[in-house]
C-alpha atoms as a PDB file:
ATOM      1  CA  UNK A   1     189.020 140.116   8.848  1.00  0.00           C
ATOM      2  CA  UNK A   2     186.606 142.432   7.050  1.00  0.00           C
ATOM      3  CA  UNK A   3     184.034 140.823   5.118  1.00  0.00           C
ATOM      4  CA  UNK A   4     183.576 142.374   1.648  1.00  0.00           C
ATOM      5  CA  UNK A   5     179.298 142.907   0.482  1.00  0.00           C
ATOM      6  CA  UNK A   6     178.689 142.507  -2.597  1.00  0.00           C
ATOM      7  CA  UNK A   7     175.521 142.921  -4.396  1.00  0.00           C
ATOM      8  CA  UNK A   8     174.482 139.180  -6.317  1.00  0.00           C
ATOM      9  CA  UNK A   9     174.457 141.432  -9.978  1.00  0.00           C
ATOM     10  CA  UNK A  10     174.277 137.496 -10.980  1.00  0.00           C
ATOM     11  CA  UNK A  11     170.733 136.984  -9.869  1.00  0.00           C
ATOM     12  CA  UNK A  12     167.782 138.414 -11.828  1.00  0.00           C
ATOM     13  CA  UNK A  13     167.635 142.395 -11.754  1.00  0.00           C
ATOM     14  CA  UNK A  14     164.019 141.969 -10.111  1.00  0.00           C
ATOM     15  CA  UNK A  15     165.172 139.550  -7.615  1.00  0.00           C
ATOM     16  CA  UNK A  16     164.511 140.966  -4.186  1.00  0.00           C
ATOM     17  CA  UNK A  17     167.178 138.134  -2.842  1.00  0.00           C
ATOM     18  CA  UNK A  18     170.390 139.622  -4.580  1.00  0.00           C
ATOM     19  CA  UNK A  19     171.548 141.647  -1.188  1.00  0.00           C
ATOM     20  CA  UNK A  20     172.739 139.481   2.075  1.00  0.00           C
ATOM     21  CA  UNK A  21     170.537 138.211   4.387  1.00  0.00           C
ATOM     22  CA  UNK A  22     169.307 140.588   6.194  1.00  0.00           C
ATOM     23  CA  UNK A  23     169.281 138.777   9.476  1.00  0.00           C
ATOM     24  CA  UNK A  24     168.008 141.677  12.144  1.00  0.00           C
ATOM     25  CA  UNK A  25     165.061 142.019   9.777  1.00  0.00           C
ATOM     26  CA  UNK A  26     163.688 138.098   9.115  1.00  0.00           C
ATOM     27  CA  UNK A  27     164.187 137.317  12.832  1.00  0.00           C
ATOM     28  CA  UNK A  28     161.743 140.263  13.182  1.00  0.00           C
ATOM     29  CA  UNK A  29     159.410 138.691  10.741  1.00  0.00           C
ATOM     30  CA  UNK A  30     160.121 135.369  12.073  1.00  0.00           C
ATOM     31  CA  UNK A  31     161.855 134.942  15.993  1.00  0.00           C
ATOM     32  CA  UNK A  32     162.154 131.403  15.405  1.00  0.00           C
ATOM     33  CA  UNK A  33     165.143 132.072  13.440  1.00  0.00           C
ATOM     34  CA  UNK A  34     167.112 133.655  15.655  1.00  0.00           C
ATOM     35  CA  UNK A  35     168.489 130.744  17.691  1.00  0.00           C
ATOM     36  CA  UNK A  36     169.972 129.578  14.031  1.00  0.00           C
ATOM     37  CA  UNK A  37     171.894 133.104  14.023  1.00  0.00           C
ATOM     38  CA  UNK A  38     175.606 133.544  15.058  1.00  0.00           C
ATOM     39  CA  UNK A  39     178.185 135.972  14.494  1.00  0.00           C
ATOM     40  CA  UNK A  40     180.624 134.954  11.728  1.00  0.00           C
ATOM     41  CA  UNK A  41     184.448 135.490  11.522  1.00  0.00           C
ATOM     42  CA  UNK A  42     183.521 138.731   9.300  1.00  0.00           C
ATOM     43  CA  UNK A  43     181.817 139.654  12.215  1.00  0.00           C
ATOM     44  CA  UNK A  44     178.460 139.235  10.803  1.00  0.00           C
ATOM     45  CA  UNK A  45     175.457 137.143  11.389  1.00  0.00           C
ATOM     46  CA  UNK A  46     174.780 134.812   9.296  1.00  0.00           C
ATOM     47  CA  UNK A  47     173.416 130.792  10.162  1.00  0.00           C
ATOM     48  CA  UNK A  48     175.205 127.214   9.114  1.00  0.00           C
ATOM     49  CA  UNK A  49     174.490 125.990   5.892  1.00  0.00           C
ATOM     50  CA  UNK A  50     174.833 122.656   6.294  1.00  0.00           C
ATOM     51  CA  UNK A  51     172.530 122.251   9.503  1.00  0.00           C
ATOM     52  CA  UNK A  52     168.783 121.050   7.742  1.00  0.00           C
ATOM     53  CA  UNK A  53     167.417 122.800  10.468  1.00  0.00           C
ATOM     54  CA  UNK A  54     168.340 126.211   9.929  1.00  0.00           C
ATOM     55  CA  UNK A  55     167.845 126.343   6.470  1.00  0.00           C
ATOM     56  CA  UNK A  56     164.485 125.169   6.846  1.00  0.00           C
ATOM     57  CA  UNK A  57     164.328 127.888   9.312  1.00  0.00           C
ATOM     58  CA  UNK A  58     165.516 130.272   6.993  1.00  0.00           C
ATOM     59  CA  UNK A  59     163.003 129.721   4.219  1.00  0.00           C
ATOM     60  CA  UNK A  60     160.365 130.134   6.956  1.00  0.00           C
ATOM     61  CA  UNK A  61     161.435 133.862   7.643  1.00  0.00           C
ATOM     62  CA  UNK A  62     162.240 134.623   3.686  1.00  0.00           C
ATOM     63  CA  UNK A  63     158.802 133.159   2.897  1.00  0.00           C
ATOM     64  CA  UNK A  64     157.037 135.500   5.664  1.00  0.00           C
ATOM     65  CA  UNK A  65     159.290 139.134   4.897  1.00  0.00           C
ATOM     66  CA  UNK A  66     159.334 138.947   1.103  1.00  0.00           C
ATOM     67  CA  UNK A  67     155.927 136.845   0.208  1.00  0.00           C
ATOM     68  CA  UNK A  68     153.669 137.208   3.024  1.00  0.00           C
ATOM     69  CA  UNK A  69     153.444 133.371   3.592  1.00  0.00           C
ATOM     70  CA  UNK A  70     152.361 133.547   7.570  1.00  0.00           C
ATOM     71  CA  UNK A  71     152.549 129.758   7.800  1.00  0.00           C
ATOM     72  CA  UNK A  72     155.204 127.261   6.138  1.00  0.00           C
ATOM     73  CA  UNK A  73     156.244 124.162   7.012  1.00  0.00           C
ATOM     74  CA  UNK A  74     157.455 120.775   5.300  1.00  0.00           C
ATOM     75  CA  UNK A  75     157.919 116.935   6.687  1.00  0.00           C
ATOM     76  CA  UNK A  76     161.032 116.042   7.307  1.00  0.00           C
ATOM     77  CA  UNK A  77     163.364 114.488   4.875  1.00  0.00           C
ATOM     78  CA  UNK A  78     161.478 117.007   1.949  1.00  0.00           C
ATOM     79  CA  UNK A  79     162.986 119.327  -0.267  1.00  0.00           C
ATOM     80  CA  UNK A  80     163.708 122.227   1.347  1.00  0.00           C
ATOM     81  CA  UNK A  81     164.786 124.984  -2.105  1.00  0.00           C
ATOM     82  CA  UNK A  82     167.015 127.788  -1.774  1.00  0.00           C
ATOM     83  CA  UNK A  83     164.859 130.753  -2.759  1.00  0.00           C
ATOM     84  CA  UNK A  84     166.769 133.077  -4.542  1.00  0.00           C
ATOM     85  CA  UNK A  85     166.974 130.618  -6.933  1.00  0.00           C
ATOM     86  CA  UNK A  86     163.209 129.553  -7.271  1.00  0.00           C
ATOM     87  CA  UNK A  87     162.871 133.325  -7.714  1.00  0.00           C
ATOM     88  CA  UNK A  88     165.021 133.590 -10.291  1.00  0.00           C
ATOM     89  CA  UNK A  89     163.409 130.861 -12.767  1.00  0.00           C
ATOM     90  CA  UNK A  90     159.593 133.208 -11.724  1.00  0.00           C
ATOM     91  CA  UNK A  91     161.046 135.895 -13.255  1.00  0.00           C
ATOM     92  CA  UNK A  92     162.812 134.899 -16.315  1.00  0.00           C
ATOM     93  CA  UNK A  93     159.516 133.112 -16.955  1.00  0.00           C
ATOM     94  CA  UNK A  94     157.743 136.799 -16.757  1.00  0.00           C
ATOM     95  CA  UNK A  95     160.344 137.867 -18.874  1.00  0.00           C
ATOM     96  CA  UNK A  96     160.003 134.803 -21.176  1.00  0.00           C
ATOM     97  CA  UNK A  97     155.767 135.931 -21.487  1.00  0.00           C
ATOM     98  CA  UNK A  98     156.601 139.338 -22.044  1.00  0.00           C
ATOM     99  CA  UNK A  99     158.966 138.343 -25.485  1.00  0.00           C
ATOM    100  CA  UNK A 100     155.498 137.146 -26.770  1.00  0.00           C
ATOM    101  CA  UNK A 101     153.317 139.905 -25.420  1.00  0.00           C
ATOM    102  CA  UNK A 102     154.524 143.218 -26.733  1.00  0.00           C
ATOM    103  CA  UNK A 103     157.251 143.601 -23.753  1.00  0.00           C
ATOM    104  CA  UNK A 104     154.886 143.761 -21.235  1.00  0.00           C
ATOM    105  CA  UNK A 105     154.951 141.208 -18.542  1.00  0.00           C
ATOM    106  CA  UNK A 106     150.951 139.648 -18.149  1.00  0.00           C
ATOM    107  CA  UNK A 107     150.052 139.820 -14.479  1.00  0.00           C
ATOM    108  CA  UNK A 108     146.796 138.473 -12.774  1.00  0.00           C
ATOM    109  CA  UNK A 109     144.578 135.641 -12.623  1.00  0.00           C
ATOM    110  CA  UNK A 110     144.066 135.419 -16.620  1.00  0.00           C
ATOM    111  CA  UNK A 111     147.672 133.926 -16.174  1.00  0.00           C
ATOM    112  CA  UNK A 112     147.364 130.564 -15.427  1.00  0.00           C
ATOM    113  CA  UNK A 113     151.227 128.353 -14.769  1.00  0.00           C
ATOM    114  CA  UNK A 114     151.214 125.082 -14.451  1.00  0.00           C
ATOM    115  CA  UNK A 115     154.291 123.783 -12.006  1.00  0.00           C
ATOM    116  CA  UNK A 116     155.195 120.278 -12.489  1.00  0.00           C
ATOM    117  CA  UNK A 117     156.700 118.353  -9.408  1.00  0.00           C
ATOM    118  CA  UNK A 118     154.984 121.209  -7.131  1.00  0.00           C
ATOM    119  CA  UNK A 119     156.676 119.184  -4.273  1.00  0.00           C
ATOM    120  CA  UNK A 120     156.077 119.645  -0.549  1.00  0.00           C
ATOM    121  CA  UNK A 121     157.195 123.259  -0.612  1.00  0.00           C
ATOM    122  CA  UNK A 122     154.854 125.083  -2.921  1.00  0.00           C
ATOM    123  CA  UNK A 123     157.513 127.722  -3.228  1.00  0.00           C
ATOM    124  CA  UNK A 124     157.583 128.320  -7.146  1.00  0.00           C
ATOM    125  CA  UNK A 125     153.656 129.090  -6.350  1.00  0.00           C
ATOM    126  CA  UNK A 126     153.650 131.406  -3.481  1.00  0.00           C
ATOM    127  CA  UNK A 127     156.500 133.269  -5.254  1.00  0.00           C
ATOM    128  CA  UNK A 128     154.851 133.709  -8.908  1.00  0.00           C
ATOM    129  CA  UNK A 129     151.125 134.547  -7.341  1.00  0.00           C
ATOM    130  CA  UNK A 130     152.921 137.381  -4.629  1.00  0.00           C
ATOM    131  CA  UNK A 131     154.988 138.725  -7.324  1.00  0.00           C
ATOM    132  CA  UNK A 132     153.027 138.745 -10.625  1.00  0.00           C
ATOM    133  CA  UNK A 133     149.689 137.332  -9.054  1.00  0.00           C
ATOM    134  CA  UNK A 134     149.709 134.562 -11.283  1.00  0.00           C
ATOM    135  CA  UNK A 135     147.010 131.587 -11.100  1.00  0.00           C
ATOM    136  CA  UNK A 136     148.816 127.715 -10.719  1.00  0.00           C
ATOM    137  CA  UNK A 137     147.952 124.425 -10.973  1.00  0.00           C
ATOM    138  CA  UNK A 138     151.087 122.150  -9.520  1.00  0.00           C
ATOM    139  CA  UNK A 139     151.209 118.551  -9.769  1.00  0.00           C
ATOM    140  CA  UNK A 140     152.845 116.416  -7.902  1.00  0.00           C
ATOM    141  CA  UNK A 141     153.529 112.400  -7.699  1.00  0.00           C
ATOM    142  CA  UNK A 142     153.669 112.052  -4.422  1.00  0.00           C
ATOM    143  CA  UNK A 143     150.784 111.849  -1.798  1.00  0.00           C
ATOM    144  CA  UNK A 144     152.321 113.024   1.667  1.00  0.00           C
ATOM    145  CA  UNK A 145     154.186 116.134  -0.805  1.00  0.00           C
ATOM    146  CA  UNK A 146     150.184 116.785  -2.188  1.00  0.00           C
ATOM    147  CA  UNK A 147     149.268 117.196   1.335  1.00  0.00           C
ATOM    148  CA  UNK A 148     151.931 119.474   2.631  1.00  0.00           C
ATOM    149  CA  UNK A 149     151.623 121.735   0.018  1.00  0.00           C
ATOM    150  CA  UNK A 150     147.882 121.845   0.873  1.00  0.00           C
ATOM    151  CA  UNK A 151     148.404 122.290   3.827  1.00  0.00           C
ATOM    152  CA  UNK A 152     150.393 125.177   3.269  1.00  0.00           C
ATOM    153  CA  UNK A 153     147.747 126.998   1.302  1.00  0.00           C
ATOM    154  CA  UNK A 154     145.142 126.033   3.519  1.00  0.00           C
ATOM    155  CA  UNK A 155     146.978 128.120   6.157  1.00  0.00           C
ATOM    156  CA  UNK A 156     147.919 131.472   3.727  1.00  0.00           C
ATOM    157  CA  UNK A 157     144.206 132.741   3.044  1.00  0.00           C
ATOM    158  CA  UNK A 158     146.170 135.340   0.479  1.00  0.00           C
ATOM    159  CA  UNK A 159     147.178 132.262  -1.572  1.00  0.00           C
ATOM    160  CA  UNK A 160     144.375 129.706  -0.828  1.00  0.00           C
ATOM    161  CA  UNK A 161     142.381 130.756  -4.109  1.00  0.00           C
ATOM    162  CA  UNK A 162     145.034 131.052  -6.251  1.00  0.00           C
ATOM    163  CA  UNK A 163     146.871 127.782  -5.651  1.00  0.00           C
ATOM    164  CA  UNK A 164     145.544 124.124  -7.366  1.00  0.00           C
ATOM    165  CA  UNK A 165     147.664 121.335  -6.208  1.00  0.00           C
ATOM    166  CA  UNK A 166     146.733 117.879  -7.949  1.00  0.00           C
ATOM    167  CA  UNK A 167     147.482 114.409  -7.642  1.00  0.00           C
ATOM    168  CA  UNK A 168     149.297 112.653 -11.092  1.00  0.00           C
ATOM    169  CA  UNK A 169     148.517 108.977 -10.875  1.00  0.00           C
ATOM    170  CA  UNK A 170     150.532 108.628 -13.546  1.00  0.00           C
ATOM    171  CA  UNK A 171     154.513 108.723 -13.502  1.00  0.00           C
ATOM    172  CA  UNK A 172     155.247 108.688 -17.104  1.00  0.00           C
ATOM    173  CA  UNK A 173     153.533 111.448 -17.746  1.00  0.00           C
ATOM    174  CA  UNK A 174     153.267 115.080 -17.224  1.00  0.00           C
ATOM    175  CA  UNK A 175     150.794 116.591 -18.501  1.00  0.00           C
ATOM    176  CA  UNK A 176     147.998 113.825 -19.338  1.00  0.00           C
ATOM    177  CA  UNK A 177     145.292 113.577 -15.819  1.00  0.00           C
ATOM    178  CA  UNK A 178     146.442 116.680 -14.758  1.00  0.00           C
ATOM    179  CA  UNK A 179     145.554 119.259 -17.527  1.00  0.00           C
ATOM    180  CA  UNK A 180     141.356 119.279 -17.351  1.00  0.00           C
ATOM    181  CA  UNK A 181     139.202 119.874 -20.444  1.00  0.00           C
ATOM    182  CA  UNK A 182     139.617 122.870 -22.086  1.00  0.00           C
ATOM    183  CA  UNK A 183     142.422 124.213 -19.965  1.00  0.00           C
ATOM    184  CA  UNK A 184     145.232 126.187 -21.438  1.00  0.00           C
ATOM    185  CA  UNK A 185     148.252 127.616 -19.668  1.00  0.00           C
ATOM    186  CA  UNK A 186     150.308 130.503 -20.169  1.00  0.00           C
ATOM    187  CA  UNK A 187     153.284 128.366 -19.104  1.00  0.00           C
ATOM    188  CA  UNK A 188     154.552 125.131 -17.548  1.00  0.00           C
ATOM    189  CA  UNK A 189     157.384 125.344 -15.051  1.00  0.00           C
ATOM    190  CA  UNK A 190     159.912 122.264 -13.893  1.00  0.00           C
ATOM    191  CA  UNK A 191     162.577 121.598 -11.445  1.00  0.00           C
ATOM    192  CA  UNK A 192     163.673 118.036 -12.439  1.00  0.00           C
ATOM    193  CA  UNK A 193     164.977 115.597 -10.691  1.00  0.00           C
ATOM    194  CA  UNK A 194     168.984 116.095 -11.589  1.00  0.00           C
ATOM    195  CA  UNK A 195     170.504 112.633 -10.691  1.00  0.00           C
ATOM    196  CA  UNK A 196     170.130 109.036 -12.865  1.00  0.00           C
ATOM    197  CA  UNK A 197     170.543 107.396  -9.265  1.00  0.00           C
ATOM    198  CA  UNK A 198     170.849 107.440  -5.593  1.00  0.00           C
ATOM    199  CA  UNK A 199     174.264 106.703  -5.381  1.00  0.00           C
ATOM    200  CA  UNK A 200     174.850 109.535  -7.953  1.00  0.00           C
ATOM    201  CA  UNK A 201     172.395 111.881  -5.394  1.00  0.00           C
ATOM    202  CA  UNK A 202     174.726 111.270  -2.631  1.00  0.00           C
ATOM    203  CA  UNK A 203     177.704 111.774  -4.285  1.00  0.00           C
ATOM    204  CA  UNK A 204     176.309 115.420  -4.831  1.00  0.00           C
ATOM    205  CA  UNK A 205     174.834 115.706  -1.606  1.00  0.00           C
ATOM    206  CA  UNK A 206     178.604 114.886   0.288  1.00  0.00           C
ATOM    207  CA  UNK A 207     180.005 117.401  -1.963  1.00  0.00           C
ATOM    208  CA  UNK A 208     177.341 120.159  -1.460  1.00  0.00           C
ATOM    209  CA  UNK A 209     178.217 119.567   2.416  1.00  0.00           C
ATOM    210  CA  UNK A 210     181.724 119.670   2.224  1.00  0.00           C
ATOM    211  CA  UNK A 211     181.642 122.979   0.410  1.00  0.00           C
ATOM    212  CA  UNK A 212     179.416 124.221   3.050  1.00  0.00           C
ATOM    213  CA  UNK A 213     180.973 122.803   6.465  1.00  0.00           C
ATOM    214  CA  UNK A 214     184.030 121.767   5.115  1.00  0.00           C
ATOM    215  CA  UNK A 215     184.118 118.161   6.177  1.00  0.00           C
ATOM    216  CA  UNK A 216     182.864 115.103   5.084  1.00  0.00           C
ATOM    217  CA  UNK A 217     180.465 113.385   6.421  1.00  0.00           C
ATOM    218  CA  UNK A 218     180.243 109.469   6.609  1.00  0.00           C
ATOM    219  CA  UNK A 219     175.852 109.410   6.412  1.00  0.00           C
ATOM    220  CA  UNK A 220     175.328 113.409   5.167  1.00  0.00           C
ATOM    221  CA  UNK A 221     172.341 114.802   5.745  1.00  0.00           C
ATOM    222  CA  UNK A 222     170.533 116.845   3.078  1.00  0.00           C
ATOM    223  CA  UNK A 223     170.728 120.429   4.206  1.00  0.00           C
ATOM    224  CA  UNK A 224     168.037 120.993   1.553  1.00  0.00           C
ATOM    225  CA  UNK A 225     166.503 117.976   1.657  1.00  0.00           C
ATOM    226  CA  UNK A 226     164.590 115.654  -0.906  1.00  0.00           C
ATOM    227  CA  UNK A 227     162.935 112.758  -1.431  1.00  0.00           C
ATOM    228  CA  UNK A 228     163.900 110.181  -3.917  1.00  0.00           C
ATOM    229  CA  UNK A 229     161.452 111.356  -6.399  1.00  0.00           C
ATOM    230  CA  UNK A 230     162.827 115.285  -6.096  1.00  0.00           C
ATOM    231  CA  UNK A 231     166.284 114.173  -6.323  1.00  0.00           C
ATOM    232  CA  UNK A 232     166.411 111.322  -9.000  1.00  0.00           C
ATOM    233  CA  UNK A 233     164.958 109.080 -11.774  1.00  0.00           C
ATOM    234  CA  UNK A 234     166.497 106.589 -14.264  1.00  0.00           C
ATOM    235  CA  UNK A 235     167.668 108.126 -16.808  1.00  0.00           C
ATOM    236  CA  UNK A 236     168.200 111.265 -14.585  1.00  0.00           C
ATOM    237  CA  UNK A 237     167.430 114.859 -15.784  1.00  0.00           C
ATOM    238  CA  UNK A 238     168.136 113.722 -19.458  1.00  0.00           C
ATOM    239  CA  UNK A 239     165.807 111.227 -19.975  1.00  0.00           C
ATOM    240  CA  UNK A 240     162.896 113.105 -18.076  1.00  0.00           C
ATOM    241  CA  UNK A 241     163.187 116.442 -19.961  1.00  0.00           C
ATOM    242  CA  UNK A 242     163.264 114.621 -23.277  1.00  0.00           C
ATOM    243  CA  UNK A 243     160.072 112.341 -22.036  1.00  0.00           C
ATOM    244  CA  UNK A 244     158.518 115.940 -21.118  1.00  0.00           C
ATOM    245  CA  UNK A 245     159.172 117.244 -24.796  1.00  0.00           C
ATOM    246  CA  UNK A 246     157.621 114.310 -26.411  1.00  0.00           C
ATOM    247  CA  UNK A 247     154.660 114.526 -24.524  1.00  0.00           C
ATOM    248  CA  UNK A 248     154.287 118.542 -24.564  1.00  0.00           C
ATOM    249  CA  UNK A 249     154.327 117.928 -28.466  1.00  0.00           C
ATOM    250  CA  UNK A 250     150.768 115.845 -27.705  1.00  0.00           C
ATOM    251  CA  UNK A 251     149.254 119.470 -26.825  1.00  0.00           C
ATOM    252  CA  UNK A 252     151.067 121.658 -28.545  1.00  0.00           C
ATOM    253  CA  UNK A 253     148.468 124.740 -27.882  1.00  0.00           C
ATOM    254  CA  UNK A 254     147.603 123.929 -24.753  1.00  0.00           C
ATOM    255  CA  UNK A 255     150.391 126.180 -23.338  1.00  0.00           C
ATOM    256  CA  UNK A 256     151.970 129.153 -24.984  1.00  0.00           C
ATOM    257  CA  UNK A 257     155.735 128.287 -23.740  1.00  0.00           C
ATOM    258  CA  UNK A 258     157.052 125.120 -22.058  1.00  0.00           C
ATOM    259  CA  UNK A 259     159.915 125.456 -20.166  1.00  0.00           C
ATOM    260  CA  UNK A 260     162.267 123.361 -17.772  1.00  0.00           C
ATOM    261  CA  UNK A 261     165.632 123.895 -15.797  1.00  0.00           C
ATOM    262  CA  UNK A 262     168.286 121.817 -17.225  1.00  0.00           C
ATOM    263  CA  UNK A 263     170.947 121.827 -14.423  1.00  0.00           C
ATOM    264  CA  UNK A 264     174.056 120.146 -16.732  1.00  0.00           C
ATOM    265  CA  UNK A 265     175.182 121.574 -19.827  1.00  0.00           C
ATOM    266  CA  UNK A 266     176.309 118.345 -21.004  1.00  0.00           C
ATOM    267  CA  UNK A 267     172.351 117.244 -21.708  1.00  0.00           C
ATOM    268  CA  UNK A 268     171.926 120.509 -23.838  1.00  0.00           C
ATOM    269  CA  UNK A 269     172.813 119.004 -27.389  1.00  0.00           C
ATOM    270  CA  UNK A 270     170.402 115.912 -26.489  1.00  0.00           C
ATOM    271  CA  UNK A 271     167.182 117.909 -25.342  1.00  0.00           C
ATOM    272  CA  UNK A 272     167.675 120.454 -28.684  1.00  0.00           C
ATOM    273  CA  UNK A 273     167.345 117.184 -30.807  1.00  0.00           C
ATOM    274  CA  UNK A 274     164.567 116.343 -29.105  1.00  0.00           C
ATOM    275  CA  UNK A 275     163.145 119.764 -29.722  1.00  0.00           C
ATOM    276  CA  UNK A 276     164.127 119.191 -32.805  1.00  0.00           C
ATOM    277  CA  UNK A 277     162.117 116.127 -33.799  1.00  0.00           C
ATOM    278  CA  UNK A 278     159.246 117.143 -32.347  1.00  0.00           C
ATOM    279  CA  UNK A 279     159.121 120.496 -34.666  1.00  0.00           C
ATOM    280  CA  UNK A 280     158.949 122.892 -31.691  1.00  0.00           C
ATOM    281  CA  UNK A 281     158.786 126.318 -33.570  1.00  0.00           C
ATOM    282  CA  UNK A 282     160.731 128.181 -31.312  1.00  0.00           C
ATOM    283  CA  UNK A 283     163.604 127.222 -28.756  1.00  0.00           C
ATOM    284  CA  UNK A 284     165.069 129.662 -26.184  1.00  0.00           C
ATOM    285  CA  UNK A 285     167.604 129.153 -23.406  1.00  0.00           C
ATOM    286  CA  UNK A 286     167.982 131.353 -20.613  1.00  0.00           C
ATOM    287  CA  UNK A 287     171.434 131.390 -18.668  1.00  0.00           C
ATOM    288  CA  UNK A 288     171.048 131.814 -14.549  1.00  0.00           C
ATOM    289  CA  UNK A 289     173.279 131.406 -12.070  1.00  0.00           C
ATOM    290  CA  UNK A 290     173.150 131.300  -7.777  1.00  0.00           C
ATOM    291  CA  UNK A 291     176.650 131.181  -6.283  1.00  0.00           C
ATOM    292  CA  UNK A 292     178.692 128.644  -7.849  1.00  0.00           C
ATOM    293  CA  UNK A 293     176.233 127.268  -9.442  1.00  0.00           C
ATOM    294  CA  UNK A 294     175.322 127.502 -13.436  1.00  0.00           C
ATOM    295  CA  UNK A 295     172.031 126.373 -14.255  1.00  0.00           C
ATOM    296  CA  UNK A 296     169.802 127.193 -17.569  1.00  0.00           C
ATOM    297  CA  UNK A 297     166.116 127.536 -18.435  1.00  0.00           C
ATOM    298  CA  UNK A 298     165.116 125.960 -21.632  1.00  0.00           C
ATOM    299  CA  UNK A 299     161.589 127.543 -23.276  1.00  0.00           C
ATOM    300  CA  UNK A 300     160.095 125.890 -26.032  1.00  0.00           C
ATOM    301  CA  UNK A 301     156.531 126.521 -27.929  1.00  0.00           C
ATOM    302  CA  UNK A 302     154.982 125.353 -31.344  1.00  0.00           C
END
């Protein structure tokens, strides 16, 4: 069988992801992926989806090629993102900046993005300050994720001054103890939790593995990952974008765009009344898609 390539024209046109893997050249930038490599029945190389492992693995050698990120690592059981993706959202945000600022796209540390749910990854981070050298702050719930994603910088001296990660005390709220005195952001960034429960998360993470592998598994493991705080909340992705908009209406100059990912189109009417009610002045979605999958950005400012 002869595999056909085709270039991912559905990824964003500056996404440096939208080509295969290129195996022979991220097990040069990182050897520890090669034991993850095999020979498909296209006769190329490519590694299994489904094993945790190796996509961990993966996102260590994409991390080092394309970003420079010498060290990265996360506990087990953590989110582990698909990056293509992740780079995706970075860029339709520069996009998103450049609508308001003549059609140029603002680069350097005068750009300051706030990430919310940074999680133990850091990835939206190390790809927004290698691409458009962007300044974030990303805030994060949970302790052991705060310290990975330390961690992380701690070891990347490229990133370590560019990078604030900060504890939120507070689970109802997003932007209240994290945004200091007199801080303003360009832009706030979110990956929220998609699922109302953990029965629901399951569901999705059985399916997810039997796309990959093909079988079902009676106790699947994540092959990306996540805690319970990265995968669900009451109320699910719903509730939490529409607690977000209430409380970006609190500090309505404090950013020039909000935005979020909403990952079902099915919560779209809900979160535009929301918008609504609040008297954002201007509402903008942004269509992406990896794969199979159809996601959205929704932007927002007063």
């Amino acid at each position: 069988m002869k595999e056909i390539i085709v270039e991912k024209t559905n990824l964003h046109i500056r996404n440096p992801h939208r080509s295969r893997y290129d195996f022979k050249a991220l097990t040069k930038s990182c050897p520890e992926l090669l034991p993850f490599v095999f020979i498909n029945k296209y006769e190329s190389q490519t590694i299994d989806f489904a094993n945790p492992n190796a996509v961990k693995m993966l996102n260590r050698a994409i991390l080092q090629h394309f970003y420079g990120i010498s060290y990265w690592d996360i506990p087990p059981h953590y989110l582990c993102p698909p990056i293509p993706g992740r780079a995706d959202y970075i860029h339709y945000v520069a996009d998103l900046l450049a609508s308001s600022n003549n059609g140029i796209i603002p680069k350097g540390k005068t750009v300051k993005v706030l990430d919310i749910g940074v999680g133990a990854n850091c990835v939206y981070p190390i790809i927004g300050t290698h691409e458009y050298e962007w300044d974030f702050v990303g805030s994060e719930i949970d302790p052991f994720a705060i310290q990975s994603a330390q961690n992380i910088i701690q070891h990347n001296p490229t990133i370590s001054d560019k990078i604030d990660i900060r504890l939120q005390t507070s689970p109802d709220h997003f932007f209240k103890g994290i945004i200091q005195t007199g801080e303003v952001f360009e832009v706030s960034i979110c990956n929220p939790p998609f699922h109302a429960s953990m029965e629901e998360a399951t569901l999705g993470t059985q399916r997810k593995i039997k796309n990959l592998s093909g079988k079902k598994l009676a106790k699947p493991t994540l092959n990306f990952g996540g805690q319970n705080a990265e995968l669900w909340c009451e109320g699910g992705e719903e509730t939490f974008i529409k607690k977000m908009i209430e409380e970006s209406a609190t500090i309505p100059f404090r950013f020039r765009w909000f935005t979020t990912l909403v990952s079902k189109k099915e919560h779209l009417p809900s979160i535009y009344q929301a918008l609504k009610r609040v008297k954002a002045l201007e509402i903008k979605t942004i269509d992406m898609a990896q794969g199979q999958k159809i996601s959205r950005i929704v932007a927002w400012r007063f």
